[in-house]
PDB file of N, CA and C in Angstrom:
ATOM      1  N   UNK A   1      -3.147  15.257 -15.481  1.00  0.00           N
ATOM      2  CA  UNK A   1      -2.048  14.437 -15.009  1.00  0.00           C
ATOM      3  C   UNK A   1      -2.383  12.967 -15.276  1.00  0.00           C
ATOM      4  N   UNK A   2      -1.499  12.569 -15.619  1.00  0.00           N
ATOM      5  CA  UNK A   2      -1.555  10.512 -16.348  1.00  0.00           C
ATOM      6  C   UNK A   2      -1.339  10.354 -14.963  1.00  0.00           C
ATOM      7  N   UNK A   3      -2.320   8.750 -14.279  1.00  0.00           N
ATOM      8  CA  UNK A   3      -2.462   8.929 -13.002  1.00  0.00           C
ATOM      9  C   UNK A   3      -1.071   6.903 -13.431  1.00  0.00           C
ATOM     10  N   UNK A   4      -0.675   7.036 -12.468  1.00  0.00           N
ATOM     11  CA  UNK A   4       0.105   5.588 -12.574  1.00  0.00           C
ATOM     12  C   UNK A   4      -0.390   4.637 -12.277  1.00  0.00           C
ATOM     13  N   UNK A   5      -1.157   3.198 -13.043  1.00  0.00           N
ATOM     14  CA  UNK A   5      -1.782   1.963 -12.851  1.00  0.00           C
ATOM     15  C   UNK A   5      -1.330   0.940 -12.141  1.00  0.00           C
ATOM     16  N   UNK A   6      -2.178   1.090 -10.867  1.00  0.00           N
ATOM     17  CA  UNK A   6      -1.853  -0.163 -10.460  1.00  0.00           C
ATOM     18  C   UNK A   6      -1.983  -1.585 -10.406  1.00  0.00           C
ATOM     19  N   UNK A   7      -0.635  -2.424 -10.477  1.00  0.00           N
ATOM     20  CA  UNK A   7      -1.005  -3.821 -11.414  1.00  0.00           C
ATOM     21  C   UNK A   7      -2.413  -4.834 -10.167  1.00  0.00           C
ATOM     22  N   UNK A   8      -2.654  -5.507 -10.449  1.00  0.00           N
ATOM     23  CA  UNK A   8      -3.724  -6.070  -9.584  1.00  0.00           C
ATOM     24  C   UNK A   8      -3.512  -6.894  -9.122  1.00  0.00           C
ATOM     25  N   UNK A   9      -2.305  -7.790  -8.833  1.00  0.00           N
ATOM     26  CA  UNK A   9      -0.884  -8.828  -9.060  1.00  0.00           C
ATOM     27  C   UNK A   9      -0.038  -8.391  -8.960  1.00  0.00           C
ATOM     28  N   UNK A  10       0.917  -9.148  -8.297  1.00  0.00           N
ATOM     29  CA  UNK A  10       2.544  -8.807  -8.235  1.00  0.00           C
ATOM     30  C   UNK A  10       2.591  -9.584  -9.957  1.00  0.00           C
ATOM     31  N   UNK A  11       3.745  -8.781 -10.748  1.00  0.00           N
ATOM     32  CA  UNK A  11       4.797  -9.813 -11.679  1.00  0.00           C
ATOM     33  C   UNK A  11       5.139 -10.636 -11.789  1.00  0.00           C
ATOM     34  N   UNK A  12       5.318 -11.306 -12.907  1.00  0.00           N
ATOM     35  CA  UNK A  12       5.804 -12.989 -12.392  1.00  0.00           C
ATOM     36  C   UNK A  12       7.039 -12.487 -11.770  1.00  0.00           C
ATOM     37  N   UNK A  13       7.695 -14.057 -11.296  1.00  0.00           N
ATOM     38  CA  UNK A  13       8.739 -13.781 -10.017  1.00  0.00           C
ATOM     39  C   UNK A  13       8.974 -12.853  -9.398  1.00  0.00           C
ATOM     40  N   UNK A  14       8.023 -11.978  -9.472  1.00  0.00           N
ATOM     41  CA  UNK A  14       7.785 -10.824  -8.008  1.00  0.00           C
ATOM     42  C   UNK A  14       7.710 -11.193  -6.730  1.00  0.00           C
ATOM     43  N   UNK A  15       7.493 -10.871  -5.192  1.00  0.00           N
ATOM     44  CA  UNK A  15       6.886 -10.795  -4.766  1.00  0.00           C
ATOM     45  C   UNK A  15       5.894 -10.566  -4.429  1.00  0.00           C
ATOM     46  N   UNK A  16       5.156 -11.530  -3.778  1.00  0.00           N
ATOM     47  CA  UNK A  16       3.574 -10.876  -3.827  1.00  0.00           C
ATOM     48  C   UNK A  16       2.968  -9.613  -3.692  1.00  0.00           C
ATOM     49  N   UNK A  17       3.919  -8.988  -3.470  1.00  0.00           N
ATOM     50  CA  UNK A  17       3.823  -7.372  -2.620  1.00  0.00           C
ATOM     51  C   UNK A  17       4.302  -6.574  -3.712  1.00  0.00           C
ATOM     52  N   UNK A  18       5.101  -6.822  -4.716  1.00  0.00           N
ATOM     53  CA  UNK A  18       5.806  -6.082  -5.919  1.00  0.00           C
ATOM     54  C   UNK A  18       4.914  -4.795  -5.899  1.00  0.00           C
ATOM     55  N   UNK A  19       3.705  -5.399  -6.678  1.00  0.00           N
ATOM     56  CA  UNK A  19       2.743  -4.377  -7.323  1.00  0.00           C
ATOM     57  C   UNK A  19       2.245  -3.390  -6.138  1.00  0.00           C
ATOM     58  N   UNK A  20       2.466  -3.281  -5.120  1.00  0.00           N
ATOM     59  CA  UNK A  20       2.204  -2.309  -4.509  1.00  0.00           C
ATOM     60  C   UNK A  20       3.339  -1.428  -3.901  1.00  0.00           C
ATOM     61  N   UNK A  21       4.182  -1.667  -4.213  1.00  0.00           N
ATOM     62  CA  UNK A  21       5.434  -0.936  -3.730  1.00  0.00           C
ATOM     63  C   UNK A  21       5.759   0.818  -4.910  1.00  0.00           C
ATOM     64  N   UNK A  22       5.006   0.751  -5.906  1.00  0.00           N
ATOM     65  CA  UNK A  22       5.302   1.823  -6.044  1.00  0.00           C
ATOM     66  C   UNK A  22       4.119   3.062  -5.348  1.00  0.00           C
ATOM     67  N   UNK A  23       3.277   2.190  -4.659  1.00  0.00           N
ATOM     68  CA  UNK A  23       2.630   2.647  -3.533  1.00  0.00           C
ATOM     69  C   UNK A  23       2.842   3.414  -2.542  1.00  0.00           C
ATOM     70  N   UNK A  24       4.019   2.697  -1.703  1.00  0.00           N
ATOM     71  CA  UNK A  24       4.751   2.398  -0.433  1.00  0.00           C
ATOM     72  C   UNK A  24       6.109   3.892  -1.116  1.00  0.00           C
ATOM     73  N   UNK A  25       6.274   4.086  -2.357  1.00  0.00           N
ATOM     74  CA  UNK A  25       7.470   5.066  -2.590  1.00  0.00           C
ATOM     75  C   UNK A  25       6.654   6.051  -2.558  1.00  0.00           C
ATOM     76  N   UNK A  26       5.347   6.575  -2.654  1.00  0.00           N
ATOM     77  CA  UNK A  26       4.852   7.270  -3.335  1.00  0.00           C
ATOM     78  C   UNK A  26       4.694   7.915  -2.051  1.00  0.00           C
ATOM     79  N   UNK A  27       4.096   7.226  -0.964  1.00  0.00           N
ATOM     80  CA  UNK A  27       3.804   7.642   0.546  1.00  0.00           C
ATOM     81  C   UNK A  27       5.263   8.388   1.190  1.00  0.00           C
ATOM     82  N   UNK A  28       6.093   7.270   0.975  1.00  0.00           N
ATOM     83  CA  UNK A  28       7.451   7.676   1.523  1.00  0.00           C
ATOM     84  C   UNK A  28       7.942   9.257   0.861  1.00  0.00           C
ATOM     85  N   UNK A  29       7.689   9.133  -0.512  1.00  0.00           N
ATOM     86  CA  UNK A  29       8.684  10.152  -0.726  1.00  0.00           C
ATOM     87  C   UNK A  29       7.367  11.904  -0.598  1.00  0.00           C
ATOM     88  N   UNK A  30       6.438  11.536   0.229  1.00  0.00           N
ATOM     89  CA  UNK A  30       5.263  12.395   0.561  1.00  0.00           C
ATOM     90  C   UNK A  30       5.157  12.713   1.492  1.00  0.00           C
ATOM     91  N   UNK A  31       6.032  12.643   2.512  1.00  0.00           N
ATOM     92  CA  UNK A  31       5.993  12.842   4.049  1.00  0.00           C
ATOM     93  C   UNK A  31       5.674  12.080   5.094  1.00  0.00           C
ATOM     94  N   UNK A  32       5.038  10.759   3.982  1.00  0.00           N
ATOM     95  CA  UNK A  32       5.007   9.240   5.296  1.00  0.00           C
ATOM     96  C   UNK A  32       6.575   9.084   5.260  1.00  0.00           C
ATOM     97  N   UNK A  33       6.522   7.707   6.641  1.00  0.00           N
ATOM     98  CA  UNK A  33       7.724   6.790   6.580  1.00  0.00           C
ATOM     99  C   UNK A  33       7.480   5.240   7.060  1.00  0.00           C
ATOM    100  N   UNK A  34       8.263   4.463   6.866  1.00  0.00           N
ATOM    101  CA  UNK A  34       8.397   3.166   7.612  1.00  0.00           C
ATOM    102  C   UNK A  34       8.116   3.357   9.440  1.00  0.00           C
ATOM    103  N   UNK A  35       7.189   2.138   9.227  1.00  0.00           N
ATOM    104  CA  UNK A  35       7.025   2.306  10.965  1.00  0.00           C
ATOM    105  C   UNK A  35       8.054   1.518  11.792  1.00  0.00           C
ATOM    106  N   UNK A  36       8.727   0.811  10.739  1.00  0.00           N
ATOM    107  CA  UNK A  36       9.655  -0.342  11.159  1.00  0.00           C
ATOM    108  C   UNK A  36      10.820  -0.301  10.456  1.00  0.00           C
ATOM    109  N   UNK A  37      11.996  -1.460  10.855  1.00  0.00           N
ATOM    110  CA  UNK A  37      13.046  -0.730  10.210  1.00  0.00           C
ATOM    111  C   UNK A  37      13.458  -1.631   8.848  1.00  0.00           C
ATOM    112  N   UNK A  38      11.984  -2.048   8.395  1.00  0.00           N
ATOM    113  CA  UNK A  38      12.321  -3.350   7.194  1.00  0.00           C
ATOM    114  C   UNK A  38      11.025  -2.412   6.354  1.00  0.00           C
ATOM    115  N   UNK A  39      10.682  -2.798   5.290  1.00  0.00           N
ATOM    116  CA  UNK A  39       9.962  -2.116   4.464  1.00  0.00           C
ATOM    117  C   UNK A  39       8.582  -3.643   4.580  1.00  0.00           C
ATOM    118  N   UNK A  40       8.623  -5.089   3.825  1.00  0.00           N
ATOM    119  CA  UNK A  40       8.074  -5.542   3.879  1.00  0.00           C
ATOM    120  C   UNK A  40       7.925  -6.660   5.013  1.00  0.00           C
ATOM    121  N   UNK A  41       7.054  -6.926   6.104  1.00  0.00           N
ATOM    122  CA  UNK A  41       7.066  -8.515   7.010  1.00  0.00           C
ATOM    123  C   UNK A  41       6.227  -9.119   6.325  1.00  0.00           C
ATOM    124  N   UNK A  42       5.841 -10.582   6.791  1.00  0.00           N
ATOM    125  CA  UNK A  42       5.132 -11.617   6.615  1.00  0.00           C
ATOM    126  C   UNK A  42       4.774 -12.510   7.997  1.00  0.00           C
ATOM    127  N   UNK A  43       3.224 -12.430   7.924  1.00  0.00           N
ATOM    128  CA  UNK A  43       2.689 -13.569   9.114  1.00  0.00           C
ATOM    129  C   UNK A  43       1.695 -14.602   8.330  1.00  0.00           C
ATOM    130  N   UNK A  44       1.300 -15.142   9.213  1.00  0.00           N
ATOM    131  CA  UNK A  44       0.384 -16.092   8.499  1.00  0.00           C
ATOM    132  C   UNK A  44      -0.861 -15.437   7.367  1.00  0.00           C
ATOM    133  N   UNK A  45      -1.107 -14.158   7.496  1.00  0.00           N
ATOM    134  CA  UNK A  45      -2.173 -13.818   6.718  1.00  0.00           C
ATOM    135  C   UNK A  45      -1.204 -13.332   5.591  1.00  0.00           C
ATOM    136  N   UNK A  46       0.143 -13.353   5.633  1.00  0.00           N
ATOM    137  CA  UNK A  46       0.455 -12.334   4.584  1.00  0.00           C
ATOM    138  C   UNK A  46       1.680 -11.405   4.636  1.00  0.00           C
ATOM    139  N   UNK A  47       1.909 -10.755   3.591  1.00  0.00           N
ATOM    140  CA  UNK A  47       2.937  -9.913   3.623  1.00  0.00           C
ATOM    141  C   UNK A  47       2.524  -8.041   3.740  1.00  0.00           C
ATOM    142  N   UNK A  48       2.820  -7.906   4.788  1.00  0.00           N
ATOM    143  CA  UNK A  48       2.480  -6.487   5.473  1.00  0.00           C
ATOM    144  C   UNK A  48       3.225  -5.317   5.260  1.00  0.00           C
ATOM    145  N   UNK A  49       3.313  -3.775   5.149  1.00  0.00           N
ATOM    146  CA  UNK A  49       4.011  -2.605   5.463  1.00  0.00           C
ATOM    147  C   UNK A  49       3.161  -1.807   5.915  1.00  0.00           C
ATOM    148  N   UNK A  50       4.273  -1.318   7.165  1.00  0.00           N
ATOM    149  CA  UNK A  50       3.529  -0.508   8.088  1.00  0.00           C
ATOM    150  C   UNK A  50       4.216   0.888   7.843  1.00  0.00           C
ATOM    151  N   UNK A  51       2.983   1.921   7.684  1.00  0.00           N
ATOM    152  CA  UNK A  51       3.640   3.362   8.075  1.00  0.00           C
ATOM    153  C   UNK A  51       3.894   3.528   9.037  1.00  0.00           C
ATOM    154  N   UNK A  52       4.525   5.262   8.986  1.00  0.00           N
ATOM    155  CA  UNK A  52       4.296   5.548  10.595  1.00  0.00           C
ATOM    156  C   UNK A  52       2.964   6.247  10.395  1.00  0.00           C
ATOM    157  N   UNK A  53       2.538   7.662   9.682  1.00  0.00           N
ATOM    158  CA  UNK A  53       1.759   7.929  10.178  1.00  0.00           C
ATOM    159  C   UNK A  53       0.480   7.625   9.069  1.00  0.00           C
ATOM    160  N   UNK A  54      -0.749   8.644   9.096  1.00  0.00           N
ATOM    161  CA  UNK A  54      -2.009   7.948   8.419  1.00  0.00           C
ATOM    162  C   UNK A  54      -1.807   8.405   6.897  1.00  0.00           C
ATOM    163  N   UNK A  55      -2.301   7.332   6.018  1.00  0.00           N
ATOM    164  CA  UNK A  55      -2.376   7.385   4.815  1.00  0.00           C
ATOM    165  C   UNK A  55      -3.066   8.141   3.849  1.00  0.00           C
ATOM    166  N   UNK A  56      -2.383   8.859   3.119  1.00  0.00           N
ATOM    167  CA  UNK A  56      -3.044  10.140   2.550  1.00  0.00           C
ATOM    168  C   UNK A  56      -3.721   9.535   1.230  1.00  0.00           C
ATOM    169  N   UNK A  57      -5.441   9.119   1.842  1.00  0.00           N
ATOM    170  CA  UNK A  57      -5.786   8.624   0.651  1.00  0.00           C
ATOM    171  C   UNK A  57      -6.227   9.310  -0.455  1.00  0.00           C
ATOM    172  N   UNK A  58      -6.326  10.529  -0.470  1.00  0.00           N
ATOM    173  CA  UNK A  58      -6.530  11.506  -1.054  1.00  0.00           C
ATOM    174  C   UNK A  58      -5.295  12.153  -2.530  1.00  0.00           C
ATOM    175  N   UNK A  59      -4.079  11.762  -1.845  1.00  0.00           N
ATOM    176  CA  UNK A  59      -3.159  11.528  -2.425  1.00  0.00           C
ATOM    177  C   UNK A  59      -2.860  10.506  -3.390  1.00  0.00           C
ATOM    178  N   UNK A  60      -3.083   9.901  -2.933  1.00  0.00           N
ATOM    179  CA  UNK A  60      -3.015   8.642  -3.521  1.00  0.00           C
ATOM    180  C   UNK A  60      -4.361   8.318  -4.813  1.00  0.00           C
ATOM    181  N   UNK A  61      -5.305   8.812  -4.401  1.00  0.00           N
ATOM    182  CA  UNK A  61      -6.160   8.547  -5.697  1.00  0.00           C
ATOM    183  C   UNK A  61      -6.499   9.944  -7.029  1.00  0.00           C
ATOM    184  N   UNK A  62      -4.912  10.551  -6.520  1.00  0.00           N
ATOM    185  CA  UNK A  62      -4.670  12.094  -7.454  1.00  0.00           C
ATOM    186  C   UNK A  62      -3.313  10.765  -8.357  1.00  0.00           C
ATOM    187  N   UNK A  63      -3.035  10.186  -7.768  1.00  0.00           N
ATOM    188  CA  UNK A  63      -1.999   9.697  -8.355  1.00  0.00           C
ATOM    189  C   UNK A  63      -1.857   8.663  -9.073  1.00  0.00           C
ATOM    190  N   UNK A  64      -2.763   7.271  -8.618  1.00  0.00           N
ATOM    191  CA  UNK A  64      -2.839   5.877  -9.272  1.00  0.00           C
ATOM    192  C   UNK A  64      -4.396   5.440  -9.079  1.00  0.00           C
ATOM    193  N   UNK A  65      -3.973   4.995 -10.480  1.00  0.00           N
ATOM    194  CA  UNK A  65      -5.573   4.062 -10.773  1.00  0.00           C
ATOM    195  C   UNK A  65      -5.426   2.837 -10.303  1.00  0.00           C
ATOM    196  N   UNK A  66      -6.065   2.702  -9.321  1.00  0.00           N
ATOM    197  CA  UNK A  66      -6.281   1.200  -8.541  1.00  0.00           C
ATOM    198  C   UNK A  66      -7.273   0.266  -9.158  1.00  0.00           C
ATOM    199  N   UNK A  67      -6.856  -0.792  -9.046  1.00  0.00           N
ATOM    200  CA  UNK A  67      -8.064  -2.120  -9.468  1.00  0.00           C
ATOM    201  C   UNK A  67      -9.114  -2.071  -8.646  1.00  0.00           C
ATOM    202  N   UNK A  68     -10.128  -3.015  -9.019  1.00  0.00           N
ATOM    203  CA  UNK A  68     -10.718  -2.945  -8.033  1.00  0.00           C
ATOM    204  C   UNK A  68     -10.310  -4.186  -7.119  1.00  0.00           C
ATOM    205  N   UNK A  69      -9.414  -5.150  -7.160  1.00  0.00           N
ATOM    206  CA  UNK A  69      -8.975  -5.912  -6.206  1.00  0.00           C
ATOM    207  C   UNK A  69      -7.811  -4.912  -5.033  1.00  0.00           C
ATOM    208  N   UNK A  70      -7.917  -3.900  -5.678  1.00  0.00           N
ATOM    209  CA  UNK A  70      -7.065  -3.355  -4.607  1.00  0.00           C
ATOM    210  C   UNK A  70      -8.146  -2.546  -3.662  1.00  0.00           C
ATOM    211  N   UNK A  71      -7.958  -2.761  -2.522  1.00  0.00           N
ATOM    212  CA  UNK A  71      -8.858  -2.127  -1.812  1.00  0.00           C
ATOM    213  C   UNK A  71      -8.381  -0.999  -1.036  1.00  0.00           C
ATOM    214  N   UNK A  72      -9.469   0.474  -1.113  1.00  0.00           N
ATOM    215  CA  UNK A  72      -8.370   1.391  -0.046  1.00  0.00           C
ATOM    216  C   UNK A  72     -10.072   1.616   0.707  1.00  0.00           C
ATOM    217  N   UNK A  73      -9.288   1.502   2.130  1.00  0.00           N
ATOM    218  CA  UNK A  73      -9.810   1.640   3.577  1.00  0.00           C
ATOM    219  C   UNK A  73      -9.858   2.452   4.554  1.00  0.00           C
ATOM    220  N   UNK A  74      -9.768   4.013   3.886  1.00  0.00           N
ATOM    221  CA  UNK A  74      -9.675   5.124   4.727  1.00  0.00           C
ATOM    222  C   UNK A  74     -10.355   4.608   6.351  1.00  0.00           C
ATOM    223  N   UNK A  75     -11.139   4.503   6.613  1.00  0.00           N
ATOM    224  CA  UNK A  75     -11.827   4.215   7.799  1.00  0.00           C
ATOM    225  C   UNK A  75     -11.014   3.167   8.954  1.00  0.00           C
ATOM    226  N   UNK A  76     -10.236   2.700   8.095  1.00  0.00           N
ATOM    227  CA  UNK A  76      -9.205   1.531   8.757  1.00  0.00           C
ATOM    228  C   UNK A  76      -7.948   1.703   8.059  1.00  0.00           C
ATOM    229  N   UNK A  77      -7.364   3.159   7.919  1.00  0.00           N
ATOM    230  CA  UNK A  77      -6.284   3.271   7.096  1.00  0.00           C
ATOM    231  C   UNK A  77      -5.502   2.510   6.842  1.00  0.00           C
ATOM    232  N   UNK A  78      -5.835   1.897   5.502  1.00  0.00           N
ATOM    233  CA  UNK A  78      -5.117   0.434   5.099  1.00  0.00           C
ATOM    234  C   UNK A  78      -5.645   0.374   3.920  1.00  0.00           C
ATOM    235  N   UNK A  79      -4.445  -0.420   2.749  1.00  0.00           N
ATOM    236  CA  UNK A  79      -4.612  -0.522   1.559  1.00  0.00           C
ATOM    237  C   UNK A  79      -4.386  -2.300   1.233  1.00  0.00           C
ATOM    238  N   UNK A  80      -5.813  -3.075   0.961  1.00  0.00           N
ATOM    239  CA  UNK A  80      -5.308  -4.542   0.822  1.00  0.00           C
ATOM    240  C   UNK A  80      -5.615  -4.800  -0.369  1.00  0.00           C
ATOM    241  N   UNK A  81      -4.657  -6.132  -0.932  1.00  0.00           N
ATOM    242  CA  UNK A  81      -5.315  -6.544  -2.363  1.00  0.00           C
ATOM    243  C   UNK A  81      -5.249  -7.720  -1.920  1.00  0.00           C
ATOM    244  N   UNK A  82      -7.134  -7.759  -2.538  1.00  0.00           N
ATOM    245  CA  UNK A  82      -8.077  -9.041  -2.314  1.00  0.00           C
ATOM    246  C   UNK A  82      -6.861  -9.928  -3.335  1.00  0.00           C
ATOM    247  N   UNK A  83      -6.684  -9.933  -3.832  1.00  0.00           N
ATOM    248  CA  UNK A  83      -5.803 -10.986  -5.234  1.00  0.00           C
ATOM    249  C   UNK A  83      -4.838 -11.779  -4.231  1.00  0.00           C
ATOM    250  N   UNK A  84      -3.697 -11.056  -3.252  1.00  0.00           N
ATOM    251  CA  UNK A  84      -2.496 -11.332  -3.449  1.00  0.00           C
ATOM    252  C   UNK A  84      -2.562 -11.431  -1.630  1.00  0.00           C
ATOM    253  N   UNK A  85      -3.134 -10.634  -0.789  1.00  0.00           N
ATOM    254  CA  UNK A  85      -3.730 -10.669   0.488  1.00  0.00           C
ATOM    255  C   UNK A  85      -2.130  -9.822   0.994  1.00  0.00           C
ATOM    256  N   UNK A  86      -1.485  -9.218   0.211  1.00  0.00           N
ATOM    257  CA  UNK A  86      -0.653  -7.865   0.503  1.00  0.00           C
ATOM    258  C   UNK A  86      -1.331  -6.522   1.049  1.00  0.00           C
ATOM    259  N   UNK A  87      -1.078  -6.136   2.468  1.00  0.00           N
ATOM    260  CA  UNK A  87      -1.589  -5.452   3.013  1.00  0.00           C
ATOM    261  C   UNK A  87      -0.555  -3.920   3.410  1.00  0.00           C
ATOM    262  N   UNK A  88      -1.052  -2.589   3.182  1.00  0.00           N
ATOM    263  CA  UNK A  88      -0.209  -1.709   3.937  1.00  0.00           C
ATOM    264  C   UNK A  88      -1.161  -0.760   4.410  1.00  0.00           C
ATOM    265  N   UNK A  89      -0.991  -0.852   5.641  1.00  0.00           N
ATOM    266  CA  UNK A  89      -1.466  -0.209   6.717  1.00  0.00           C
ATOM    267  C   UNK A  89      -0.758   0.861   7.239  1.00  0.00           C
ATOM    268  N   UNK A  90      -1.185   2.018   8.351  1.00  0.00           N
ATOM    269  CA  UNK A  90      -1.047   2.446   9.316  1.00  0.00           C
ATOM    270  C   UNK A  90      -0.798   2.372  10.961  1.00  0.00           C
ATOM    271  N   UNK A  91       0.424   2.774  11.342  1.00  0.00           N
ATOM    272  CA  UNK A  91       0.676   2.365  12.423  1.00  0.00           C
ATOM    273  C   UNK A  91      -0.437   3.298  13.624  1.00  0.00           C
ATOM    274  N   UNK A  92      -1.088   4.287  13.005  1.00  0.00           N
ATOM    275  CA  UNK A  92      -1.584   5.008  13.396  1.00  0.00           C
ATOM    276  C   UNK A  92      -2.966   5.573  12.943  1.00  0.00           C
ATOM    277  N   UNK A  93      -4.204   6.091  13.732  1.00  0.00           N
ATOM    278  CA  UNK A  93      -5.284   6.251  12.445  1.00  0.00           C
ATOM    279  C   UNK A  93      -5.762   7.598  12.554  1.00  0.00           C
ATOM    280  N   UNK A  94      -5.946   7.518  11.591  1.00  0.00           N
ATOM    281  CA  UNK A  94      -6.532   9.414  10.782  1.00  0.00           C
ATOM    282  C   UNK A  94      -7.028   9.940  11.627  1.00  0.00           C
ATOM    283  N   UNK A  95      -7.404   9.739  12.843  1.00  0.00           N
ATOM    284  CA  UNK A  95      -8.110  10.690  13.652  1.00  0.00           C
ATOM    285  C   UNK A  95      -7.319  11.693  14.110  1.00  0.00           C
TER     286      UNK A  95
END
């Protein structure tokens, strides 16, 4: 299976978050969902998406080749990229 690359950067005139959103479909259309009723927020550290439940990282590395600025955090179910400081997390953790 051709695994799908993930960019290490949003696109130009992307959002900073672009490049991880085919992430965020990949979860969704897998039996995650939105923990909220917006897909992306923003606070001072950044632009965030929250699941509801824990992130199937296992899944996810059957599927896309990550950079290494992208970081995945099973232990703190959460996926950040050092580059862009776009974060998607879990509202909930793997335990």
């Amino acid at each position: 299976m051709n695994k799908q690359v993930v960019l290490d950067g949003a696109p130009p005139r992307q959002p900073l978050y672009a490049h991880l959103d085919p992430v965020v479909d990949f979860l969704v259309a897998n039996g995650n969902a939105l923990a909220y009723p917006y897909r992306w927020g923003s606070d001072r550290e950044g632009y965030f998406c929250v699941v509801a439940r824990p992130i199937a990282f296992a899944d996810l590395l059957e599927a896309f080749q990550f950079p290494p600025t992208v970081l995945l955090t099973p232990d703190l179910n959460q996926i950040y990229c050092e580059k862009t400081g776009a974060l998607i997390r879990s509202e909930v953790s793997s335990d």
